[in-house]
N, C-alpha and C. Protein backbone atom coordinates (compact mmCIF):
# COMPACT_ATOMS: atom_id res chain seq x y z
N UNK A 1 38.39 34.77 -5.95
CA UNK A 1 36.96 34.89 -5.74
C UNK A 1 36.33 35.63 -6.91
N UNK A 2 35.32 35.03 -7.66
CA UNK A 2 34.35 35.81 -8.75
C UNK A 2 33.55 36.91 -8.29
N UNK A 3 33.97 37.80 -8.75
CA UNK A 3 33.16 39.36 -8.70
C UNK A 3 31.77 38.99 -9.41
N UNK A 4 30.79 39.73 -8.99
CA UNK A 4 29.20 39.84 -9.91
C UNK A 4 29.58 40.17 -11.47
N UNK A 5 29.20 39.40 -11.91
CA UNK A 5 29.18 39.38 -13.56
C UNK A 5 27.74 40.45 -13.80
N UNK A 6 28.41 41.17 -15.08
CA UNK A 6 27.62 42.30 -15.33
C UNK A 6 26.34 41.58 -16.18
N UNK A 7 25.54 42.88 -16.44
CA UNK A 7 24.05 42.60 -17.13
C UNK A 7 24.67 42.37 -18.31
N UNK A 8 25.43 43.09 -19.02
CA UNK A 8 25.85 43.06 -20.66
C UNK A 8 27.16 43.21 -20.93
N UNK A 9 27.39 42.22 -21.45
CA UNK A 9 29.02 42.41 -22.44
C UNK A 9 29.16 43.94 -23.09
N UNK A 10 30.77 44.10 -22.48
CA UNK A 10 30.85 45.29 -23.83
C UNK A 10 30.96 45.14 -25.16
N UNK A 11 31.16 45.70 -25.84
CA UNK A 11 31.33 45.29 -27.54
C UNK A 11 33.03 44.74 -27.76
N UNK A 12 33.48 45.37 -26.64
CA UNK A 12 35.16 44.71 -26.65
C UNK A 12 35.24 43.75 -25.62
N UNK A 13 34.67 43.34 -24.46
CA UNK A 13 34.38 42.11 -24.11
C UNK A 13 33.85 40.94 -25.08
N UNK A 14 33.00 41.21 -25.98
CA UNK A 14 32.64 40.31 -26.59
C UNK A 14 33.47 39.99 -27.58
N UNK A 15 34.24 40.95 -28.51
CA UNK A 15 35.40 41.17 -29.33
C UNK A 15 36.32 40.11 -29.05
N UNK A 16 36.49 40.19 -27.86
CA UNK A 16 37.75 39.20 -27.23
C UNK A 16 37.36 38.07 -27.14
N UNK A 17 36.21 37.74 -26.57
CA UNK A 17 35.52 36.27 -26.40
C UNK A 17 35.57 35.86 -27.29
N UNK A 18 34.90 36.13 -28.50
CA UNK A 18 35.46 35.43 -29.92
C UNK A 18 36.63 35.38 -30.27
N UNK A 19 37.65 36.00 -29.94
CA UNK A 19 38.78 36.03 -30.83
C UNK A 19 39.42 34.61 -29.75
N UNK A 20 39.19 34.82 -28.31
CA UNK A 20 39.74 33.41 -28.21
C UNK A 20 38.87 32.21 -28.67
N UNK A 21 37.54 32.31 -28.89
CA UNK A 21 37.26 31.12 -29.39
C UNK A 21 37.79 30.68 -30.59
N UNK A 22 38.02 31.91 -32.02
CA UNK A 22 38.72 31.63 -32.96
C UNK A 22 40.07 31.27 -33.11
N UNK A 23 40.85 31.86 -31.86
CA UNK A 23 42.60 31.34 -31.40
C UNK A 23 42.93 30.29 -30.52
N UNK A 24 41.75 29.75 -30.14
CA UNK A 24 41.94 28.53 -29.38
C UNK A 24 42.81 27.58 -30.19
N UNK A 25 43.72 26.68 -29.32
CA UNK A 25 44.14 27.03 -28.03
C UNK A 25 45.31 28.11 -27.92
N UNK A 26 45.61 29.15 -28.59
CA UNK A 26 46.97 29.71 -28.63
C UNK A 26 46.43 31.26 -28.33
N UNK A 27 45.27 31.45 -27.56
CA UNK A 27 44.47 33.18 -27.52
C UNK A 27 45.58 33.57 -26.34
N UNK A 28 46.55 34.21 -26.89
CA UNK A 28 47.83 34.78 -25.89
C UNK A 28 46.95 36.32 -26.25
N UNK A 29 47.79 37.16 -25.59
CA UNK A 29 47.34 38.77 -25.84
C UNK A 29 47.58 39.46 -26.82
N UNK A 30 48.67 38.75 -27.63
CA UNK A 30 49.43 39.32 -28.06
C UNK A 30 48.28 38.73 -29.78
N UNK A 31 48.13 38.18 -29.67
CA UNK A 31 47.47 36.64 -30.26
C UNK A 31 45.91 37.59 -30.81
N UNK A 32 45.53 37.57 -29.79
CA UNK A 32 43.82 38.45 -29.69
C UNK A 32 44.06 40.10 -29.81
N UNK A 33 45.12 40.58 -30.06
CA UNK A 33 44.97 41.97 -29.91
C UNK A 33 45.30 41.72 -31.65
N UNK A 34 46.19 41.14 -32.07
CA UNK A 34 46.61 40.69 -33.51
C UNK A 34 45.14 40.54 -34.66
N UNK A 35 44.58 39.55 -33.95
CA UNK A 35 43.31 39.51 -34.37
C UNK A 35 42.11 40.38 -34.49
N UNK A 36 42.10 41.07 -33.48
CA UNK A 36 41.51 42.44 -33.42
C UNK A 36 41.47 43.50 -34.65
N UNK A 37 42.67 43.91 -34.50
CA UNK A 37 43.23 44.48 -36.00
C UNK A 37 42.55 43.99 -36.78
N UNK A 38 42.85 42.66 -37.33
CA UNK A 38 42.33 42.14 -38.78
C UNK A 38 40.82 41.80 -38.87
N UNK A 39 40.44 41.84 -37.67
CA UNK A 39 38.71 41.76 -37.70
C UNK A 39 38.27 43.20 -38.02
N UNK A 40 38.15 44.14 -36.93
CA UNK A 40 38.12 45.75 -36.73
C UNK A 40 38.72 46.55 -37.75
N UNK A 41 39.37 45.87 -38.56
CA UNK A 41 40.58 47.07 -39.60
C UNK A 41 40.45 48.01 -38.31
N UNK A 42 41.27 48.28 -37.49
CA UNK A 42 41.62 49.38 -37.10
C UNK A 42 42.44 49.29 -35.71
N UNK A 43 43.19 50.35 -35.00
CA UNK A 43 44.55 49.59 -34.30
C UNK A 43 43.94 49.48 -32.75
N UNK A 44 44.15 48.95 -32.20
CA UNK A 44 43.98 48.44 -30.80
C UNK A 44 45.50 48.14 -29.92
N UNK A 45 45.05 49.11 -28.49
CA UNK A 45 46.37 49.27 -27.93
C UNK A 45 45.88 47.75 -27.15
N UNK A 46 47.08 47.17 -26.84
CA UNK A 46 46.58 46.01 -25.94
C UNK A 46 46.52 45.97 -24.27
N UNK A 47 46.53 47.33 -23.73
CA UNK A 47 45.87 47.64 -22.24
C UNK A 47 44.08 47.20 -22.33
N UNK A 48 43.43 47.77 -22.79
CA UNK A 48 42.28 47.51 -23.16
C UNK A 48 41.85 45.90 -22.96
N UNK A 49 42.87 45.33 -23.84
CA UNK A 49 42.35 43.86 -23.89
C UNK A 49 42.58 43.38 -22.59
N UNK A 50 44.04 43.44 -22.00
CA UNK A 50 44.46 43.17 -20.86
C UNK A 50 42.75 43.19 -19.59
N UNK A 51 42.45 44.32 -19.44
CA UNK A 51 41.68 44.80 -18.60
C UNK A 51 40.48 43.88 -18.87
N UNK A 52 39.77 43.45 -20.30
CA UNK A 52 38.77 43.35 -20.16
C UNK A 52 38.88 41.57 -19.87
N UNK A 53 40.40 41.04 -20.06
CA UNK A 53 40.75 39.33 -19.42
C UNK A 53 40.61 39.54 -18.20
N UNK A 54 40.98 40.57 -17.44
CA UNK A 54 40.93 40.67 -16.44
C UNK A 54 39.59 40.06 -15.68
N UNK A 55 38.76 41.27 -16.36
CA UNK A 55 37.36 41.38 -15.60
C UNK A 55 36.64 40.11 -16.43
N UNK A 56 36.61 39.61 -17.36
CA UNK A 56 36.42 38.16 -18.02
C UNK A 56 36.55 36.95 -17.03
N UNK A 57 37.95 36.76 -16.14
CA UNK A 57 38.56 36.30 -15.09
C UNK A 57 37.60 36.26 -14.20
N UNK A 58 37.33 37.65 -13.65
CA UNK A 58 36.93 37.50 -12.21
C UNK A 58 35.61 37.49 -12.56
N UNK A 59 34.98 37.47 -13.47
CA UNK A 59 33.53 36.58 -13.78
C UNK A 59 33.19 35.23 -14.21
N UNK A 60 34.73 34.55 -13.94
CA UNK A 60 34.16 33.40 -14.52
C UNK A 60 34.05 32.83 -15.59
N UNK A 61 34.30 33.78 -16.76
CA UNK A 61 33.97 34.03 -18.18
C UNK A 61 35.06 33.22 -19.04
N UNK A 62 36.53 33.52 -18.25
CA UNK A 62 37.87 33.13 -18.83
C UNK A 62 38.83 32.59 -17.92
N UNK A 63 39.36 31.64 -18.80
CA UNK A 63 40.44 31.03 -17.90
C UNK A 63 41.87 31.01 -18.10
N UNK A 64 42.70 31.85 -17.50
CA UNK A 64 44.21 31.94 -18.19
C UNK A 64 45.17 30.69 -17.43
N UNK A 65 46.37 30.23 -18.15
CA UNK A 65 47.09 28.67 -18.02
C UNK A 65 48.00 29.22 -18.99
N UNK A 66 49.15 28.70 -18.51
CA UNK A 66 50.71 28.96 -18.90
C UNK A 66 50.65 28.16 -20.27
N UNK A 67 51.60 28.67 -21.31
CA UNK A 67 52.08 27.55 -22.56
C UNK A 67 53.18 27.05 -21.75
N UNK A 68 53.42 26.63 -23.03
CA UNK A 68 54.84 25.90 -23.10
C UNK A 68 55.94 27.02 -23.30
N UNK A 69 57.00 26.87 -22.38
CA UNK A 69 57.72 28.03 -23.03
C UNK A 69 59.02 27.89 -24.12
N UNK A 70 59.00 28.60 -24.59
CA UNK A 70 59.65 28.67 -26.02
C UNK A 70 61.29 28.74 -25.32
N UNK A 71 61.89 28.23 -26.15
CA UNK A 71 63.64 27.98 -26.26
C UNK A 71 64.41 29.27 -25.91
N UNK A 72 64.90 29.24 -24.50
CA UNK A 72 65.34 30.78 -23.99
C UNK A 72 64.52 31.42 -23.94
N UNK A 73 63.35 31.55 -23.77
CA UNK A 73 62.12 32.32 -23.41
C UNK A 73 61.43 31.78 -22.17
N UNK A 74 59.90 32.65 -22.06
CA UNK A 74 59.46 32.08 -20.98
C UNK A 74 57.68 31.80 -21.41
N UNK A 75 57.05 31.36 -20.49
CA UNK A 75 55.90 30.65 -21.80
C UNK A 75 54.57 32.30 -21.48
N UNK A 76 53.83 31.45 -22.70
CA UNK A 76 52.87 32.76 -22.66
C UNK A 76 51.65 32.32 -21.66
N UNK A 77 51.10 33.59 -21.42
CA UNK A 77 49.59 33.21 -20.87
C UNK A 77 48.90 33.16 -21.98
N UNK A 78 47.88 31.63 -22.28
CA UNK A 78 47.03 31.51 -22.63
C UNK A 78 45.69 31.89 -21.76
N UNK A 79 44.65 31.99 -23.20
CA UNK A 79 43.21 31.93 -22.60
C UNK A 79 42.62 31.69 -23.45
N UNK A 80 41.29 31.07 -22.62
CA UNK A 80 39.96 30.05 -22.98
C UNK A 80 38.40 30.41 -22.42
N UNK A 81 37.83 30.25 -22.85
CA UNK A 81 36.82 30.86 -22.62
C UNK A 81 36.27 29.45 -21.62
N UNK A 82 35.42 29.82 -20.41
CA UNK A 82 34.81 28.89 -19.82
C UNK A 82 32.98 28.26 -20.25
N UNK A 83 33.03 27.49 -19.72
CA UNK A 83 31.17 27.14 -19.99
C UNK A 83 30.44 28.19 -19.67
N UNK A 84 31.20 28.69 -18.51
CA UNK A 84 29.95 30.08 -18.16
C UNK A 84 29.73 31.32 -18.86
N UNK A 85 31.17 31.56 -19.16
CA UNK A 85 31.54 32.28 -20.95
C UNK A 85 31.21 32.83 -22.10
N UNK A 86 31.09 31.14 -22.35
CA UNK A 86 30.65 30.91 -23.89
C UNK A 86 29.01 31.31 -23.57
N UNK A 87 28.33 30.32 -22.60
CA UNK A 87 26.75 30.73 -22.50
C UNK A 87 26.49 32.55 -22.31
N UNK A 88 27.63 33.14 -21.45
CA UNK A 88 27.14 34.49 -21.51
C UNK A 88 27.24 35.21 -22.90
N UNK A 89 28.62 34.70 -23.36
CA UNK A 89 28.50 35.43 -24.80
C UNK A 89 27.64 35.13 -26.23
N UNK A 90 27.01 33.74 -25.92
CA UNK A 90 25.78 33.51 -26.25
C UNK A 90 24.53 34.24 -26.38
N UNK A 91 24.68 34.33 -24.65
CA UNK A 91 23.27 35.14 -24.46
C UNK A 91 23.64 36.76 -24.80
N UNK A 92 24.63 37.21 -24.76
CA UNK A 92 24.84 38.83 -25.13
C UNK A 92 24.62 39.24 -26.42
N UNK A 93 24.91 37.81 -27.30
CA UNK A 93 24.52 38.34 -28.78
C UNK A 93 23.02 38.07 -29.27
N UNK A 94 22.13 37.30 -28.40
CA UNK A 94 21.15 37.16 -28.95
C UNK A 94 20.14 38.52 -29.63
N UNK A 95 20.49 39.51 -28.79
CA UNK A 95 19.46 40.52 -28.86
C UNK A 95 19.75 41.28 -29.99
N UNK A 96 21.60 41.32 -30.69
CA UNK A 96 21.36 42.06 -31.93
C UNK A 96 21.20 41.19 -33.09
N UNK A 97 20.98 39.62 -32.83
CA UNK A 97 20.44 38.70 -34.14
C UNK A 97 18.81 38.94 -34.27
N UNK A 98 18.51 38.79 -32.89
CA UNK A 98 17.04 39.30 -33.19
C UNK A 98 16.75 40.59 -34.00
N UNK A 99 17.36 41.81 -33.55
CA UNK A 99 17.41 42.91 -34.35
C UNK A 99 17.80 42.85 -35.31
N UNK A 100 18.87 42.34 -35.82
CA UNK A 100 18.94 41.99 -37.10
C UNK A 100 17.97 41.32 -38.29
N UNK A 101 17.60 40.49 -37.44
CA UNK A 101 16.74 39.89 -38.18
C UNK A 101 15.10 40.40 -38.46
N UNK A 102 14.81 41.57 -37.69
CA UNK A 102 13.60 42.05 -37.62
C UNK A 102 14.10 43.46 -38.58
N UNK A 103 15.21 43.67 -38.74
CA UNK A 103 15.46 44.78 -39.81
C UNK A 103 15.28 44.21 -41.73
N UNK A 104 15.81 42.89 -40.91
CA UNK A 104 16.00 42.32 -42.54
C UNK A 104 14.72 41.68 -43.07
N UNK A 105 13.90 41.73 -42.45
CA UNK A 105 12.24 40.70 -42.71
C UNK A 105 11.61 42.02 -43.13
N UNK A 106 10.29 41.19 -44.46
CA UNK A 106 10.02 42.63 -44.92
C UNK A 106 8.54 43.06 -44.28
N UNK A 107 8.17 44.30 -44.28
CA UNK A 107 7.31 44.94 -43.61
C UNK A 107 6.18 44.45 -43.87
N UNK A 108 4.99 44.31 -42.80
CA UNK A 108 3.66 43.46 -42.94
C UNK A 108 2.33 44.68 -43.04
């Protein structure tokens, strides 16, 4: 059952939403916390991420589905961002492009 989806993404909710859109189809945890690093220069424990798939999940936001599992191994959880998702993380960034863009336009 979907919990109430919040007013606003966190900055690491949104962090993650992109990184699976950029790791699609292979956004394992291990995958998006990797990515993190090299976006952020800086280290990220992967509880954090865990938590915020979580609550991603029970909004609707994300969808986790087994790989394939690897030779003597066992497969990973993937994740994907859903339609409802992508439009929220859409709409979460609009407000600092606008700001952005009203910083960068010159004064009247």
């Amino acid at each position: 059952m979907s919990k109430a989806a919040p007013g606003r993404l966190t900055a690491l909710e949104q962090h993650v939403m992109l990184a699976m859109l950029q790791l699609a189809p292979q956004a394992s945890v291990a995958a998006i916390v990797m990515y993190l690093i090299r976006k952020r220069q800086r280290a990220q424990e992967p509880s954090p991420v865990y938590v915020a798939l979580r609550r991603l999940d029970d909004w609707g936001y994300a969808r986790a589905s087994r790989g394939l599992p690897k030779p003597g191994g066992r497969a990973k959880t993937l994740y994907s961002l859903t339609d409802a998702g992508l439009a929220a993380l859409q709409q979460s960034l609009q407000p600092g492009a606008r700001l952005r863009r009203k910083a960068m336009s010159p004064l009247r």
